[in-house]
N, C-alpha and C. Protein backbone atom coordinates (compact mmCIF):
# COMPACT_ATOMS: atom_id res chain seq x y z
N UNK A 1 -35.46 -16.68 -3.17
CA UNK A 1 -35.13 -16.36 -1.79
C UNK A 1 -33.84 -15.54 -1.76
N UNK A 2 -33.91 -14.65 -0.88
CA UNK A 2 -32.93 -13.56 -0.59
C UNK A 2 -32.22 -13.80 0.47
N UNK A 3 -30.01 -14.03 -0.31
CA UNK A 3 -28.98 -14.16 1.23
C UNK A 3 -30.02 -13.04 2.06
N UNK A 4 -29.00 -13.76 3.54
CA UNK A 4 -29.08 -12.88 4.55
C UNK A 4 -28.65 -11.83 4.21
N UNK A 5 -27.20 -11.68 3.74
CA UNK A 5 -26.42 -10.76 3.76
C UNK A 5 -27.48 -9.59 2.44
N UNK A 6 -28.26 -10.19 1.67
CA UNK A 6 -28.64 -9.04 0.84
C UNK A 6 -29.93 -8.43 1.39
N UNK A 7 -30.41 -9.36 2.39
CA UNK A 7 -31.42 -8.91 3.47
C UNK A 7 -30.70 -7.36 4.53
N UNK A 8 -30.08 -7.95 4.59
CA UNK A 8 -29.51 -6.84 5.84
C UNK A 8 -29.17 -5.62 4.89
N UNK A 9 -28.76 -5.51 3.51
CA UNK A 9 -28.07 -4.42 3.50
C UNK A 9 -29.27 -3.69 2.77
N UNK A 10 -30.27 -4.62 2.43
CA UNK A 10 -31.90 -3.65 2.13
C UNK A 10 -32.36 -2.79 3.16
N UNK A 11 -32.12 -4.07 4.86
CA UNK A 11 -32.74 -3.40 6.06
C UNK A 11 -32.34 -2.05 6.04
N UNK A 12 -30.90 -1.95 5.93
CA UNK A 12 -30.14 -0.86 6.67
C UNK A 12 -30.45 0.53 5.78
N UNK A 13 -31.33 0.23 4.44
CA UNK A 13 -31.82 1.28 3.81
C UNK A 13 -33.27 1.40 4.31
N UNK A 14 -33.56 0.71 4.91
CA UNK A 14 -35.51 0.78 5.07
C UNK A 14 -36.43 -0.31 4.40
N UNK A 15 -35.83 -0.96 3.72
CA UNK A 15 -36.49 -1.56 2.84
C UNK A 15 -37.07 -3.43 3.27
N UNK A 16 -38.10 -3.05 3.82
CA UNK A 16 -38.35 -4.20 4.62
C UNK A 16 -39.24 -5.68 4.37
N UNK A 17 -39.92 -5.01 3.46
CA UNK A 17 -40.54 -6.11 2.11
C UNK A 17 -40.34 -6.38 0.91
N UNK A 18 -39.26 -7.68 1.05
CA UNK A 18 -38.53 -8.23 0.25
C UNK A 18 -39.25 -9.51 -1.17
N UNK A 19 -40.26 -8.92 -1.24
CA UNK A 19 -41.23 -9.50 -2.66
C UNK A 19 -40.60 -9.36 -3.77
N UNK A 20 -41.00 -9.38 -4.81
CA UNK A 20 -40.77 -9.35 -6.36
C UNK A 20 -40.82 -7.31 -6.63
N UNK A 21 -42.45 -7.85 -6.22
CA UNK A 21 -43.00 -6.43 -6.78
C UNK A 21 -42.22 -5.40 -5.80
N UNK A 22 -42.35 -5.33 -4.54
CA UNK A 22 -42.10 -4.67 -3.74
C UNK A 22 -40.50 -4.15 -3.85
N UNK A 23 -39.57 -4.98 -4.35
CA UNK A 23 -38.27 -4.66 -5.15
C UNK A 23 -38.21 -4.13 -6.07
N UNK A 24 -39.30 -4.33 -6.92
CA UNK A 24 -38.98 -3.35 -8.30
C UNK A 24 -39.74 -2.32 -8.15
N UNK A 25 -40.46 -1.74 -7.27
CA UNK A 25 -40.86 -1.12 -7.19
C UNK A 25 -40.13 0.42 -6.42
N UNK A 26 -39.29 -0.67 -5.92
CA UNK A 26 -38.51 0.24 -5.14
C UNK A 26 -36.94 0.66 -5.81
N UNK A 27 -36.84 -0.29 -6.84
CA UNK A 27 -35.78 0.01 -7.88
C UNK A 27 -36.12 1.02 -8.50
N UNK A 28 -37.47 1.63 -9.23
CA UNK A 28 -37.77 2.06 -10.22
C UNK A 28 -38.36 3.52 -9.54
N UNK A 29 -37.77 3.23 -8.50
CA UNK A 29 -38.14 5.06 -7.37
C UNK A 29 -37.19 5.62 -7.39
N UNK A 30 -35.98 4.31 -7.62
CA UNK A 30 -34.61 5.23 -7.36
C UNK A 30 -33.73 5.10 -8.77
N UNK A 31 -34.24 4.41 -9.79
CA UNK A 31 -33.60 4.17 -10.90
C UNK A 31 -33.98 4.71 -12.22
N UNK A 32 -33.73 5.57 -13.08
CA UNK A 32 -34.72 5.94 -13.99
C UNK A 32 -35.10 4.77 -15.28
N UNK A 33 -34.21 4.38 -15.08
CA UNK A 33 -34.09 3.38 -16.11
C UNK A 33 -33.56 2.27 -15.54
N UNK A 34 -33.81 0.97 -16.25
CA UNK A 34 -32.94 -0.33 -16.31
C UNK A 34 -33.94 -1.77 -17.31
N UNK A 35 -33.05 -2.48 -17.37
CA UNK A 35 -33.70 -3.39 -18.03
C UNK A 35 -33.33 -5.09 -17.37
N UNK A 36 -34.59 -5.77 -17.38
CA UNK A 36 -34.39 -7.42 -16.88
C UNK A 36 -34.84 -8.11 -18.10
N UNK A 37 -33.44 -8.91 -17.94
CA UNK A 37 -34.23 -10.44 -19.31
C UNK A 37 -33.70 -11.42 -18.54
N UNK A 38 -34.56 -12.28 -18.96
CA UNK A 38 -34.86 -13.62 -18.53
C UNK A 38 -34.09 -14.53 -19.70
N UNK A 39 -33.18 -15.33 -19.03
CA UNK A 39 -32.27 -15.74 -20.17
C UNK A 39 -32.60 -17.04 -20.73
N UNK A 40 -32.43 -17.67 -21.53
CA UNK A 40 -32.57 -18.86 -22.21
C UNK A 40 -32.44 -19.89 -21.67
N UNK A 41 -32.46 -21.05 -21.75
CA UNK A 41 -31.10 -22.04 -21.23
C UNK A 41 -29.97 -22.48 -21.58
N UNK A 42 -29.00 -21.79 -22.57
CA UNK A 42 -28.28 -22.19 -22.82
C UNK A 42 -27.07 -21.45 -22.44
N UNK A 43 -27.60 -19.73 -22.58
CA UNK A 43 -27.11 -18.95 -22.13
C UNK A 43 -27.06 -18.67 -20.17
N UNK A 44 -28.05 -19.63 -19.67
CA UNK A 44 -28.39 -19.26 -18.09
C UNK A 44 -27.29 -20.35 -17.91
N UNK A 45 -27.11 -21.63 -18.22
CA UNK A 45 -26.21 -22.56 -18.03
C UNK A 45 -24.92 -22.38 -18.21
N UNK A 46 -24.45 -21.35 -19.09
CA UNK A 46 -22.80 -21.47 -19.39
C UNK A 46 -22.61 -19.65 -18.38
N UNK A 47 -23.45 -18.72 -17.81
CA UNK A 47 -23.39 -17.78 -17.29
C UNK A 47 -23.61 -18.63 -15.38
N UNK A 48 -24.49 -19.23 -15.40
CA UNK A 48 -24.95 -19.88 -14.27
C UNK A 48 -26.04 -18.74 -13.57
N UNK A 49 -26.61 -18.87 -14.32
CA UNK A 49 -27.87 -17.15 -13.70
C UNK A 49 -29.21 -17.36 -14.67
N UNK A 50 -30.05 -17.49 -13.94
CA UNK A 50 -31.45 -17.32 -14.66
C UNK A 50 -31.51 -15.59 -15.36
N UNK A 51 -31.02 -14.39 -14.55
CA UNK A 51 -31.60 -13.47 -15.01
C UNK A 51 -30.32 -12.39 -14.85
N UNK A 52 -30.45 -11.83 -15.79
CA UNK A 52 -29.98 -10.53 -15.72
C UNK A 52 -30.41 -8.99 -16.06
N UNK A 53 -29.82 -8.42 -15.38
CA UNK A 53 -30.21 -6.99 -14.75
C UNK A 53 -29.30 -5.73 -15.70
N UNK A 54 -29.38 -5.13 -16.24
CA UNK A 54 -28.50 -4.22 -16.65
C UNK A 54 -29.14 -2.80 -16.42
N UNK A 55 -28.21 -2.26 -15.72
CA UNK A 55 -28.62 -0.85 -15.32
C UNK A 55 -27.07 0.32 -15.20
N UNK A 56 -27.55 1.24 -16.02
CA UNK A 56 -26.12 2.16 -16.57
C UNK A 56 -25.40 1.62 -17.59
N UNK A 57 -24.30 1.23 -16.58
CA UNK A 57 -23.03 0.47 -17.24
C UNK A 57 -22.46 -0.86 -16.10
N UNK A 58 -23.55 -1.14 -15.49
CA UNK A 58 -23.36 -2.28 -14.57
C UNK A 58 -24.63 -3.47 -15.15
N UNK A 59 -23.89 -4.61 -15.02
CA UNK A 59 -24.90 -6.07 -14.57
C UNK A 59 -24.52 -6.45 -13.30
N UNK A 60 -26.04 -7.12 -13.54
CA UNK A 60 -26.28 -7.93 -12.09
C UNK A 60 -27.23 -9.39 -12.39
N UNK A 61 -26.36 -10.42 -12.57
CA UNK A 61 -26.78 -11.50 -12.72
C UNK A 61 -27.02 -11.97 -11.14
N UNK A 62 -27.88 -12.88 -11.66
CA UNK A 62 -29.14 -13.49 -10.40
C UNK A 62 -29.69 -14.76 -10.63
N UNK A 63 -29.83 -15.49 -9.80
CA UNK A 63 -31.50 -17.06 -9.79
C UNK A 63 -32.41 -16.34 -10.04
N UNK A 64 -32.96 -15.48 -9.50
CA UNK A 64 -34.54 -14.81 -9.39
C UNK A 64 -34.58 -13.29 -9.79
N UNK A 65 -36.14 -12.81 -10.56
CA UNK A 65 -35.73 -11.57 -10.51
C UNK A 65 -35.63 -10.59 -9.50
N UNK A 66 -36.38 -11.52 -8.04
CA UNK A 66 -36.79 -10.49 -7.00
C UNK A 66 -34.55 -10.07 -6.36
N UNK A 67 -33.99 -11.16 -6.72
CA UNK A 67 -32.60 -11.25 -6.83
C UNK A 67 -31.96 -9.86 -7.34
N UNK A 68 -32.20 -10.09 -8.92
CA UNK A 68 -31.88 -8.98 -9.58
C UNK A 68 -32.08 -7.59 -9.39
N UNK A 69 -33.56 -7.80 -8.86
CA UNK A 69 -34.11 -6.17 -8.08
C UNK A 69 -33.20 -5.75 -7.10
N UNK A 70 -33.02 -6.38 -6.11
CA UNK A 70 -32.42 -6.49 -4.83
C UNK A 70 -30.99 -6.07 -5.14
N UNK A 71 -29.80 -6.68 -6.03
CA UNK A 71 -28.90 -6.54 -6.41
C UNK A 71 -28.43 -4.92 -6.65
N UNK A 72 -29.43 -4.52 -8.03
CA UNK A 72 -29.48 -3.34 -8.33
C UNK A 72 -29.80 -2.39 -7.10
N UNK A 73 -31.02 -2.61 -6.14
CA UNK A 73 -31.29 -1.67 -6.20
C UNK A 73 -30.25 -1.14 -4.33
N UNK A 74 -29.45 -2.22 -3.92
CA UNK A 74 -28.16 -2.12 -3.23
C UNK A 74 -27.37 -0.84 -3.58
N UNK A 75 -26.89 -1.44 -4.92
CA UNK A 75 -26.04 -0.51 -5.34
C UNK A 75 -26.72 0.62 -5.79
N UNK A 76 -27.31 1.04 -6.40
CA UNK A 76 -28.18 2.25 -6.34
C UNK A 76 -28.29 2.81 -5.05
N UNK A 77 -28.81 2.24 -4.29
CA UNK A 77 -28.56 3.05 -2.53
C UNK A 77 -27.52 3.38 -2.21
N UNK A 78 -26.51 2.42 -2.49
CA UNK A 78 -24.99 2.62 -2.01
C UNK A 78 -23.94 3.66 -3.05
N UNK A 79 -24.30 3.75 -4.08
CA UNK A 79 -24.19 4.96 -4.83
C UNK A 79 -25.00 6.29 -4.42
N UNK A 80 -25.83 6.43 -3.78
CA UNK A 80 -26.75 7.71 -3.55
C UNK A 80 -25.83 7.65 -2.00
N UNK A 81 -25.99 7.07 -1.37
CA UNK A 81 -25.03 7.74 -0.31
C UNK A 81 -23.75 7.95 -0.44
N UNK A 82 -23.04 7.15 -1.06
CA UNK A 82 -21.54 7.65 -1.28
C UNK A 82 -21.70 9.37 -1.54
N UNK A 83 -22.64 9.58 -2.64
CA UNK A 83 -22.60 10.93 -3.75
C UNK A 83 -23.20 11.80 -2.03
N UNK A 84 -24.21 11.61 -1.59
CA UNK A 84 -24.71 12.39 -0.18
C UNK A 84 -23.94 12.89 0.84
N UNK A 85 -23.08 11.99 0.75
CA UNK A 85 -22.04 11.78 2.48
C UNK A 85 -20.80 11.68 1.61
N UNK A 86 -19.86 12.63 1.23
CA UNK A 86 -18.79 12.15 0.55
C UNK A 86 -17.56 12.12 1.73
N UNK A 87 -16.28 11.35 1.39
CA UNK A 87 -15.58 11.48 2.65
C UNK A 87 -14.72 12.29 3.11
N UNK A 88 -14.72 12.79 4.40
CA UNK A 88 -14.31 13.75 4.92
C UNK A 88 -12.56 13.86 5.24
């Protein structure tokens, strides 16, 4: 399940079906690359995150992967507009 707060800042890109697939799907429109692993338990317990996300030179640890999608694919939006709209 997805905060509010990571709900709203999908809305405010368009992105209105908040599934698994429907996140990575929408990561991988705007991302050329990235990679998800699913961590162990020993390593999810001393990190406190089922999953992590690595994309570029950023992580994005998460509970879920639809999490991880969501995470990434924020900042990916929020990087494409910064670079679009730079400030005036």
């Amino acid at each position: 399940m997805l905060s509010e707060e990571l709900r709203s800042q999908l809305t405010h890109y368009g992105i209105t079906d908040f599934a698994e697939v429907a996140l990575r799907e929408a990561l991988e429109a705007h991302a050329p690359t990235y990679t998800l692993i699913r961590l162990a338990p020993w390593p999810a317990r001393r990190w406190k995150c089922n999953y992590r996300l690595m994309l570029g030179d950023a992580i994005y640890d998460s509970q879920s992967a639809a999490e991880a999608y969501a995470l990434a694919l924020c900042a990916t939006l929020d990087a494409a507009s910064t670079i679009e709209q730079p400030d005036q």
